[in-house]
C-alpha atoms as a PDB file:
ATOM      1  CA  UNK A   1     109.052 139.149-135.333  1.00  0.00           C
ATOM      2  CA  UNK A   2     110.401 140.799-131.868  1.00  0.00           C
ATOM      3  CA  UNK A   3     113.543 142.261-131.425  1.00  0.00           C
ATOM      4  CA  UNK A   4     116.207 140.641-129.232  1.00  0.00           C
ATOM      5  CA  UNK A   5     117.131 142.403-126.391  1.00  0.00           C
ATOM      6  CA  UNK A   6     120.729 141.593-125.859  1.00  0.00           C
ATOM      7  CA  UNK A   7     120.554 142.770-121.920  1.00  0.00           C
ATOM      8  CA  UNK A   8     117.883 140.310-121.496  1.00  0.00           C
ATOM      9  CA  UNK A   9     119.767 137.565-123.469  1.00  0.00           C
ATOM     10  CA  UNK A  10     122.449 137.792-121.064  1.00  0.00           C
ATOM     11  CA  UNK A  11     120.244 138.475-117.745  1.00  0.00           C
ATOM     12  CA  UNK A  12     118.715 135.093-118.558  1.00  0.00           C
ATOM     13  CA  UNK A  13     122.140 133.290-119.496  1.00  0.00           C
ATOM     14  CA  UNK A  14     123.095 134.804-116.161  1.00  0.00           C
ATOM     15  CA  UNK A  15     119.874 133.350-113.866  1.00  0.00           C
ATOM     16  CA  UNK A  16     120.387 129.831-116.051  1.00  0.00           C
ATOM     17  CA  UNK A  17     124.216 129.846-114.769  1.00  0.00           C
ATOM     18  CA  UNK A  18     123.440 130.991-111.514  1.00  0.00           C
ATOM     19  CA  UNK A  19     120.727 127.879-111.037  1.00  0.00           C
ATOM     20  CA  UNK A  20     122.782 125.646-112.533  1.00  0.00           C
ATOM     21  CA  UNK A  21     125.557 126.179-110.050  1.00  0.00           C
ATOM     22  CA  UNK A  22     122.706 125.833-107.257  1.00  0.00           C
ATOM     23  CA  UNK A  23     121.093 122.294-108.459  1.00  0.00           C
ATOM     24  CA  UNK A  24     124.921 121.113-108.465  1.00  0.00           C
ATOM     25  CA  UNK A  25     125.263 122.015-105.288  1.00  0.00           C
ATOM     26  CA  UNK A  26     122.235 120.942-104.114  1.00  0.00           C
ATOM     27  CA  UNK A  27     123.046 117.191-105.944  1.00  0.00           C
ATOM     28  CA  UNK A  28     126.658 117.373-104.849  1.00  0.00           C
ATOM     29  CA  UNK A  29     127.265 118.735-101.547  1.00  0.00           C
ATOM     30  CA  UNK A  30     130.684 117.692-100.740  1.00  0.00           C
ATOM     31  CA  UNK A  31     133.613 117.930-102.950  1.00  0.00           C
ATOM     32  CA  UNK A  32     135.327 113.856-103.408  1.00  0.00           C
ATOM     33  CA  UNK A  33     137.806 113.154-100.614  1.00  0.00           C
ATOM     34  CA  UNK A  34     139.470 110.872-102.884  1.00  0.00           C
ATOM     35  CA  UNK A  35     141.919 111.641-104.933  1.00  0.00           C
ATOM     36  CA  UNK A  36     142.243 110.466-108.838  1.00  0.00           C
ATOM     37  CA  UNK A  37     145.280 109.463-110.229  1.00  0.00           C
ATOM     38  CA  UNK A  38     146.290 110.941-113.523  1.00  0.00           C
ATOM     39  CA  UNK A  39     149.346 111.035-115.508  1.00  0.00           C
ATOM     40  CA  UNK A  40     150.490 114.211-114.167  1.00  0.00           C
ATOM     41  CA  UNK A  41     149.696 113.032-110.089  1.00  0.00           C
ATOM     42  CA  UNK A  42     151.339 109.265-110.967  1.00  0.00           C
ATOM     43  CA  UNK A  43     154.860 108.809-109.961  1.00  0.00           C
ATOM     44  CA  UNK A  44     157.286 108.972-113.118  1.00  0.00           C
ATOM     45  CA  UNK A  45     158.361 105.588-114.485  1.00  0.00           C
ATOM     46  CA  UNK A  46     161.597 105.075-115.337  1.00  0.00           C
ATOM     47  CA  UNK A  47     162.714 102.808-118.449  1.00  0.00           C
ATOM     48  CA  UNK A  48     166.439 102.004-119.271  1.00  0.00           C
ATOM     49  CA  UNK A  49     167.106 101.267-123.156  1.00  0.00           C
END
């Protein structure tokens, strides 16, 4: 059984993160011009007891 190099581990984990951020780009040019409305970007609701 070969050894593991652990330079070459991470040189590949490297290239795979590296092309991974390419084909996303590539896919997904633009960032969204929309915005998305979440709890913390919502306007606070006020309740009376």
């Amino acid at each position: 059984m070969p050894d593991h190099d652990a330079a070459l581990d991470e040189a590949i984990r490297d290239a795979g993160a590296i092309l991974g951020e390419v084909l996303a780009r590539l896919i997904f040019p633009d960032p969204p011009t929309f915005s998305v409305d979440s709890p913390e970007t919502e306007s606070p609701h006020v309740t009376t007891g």
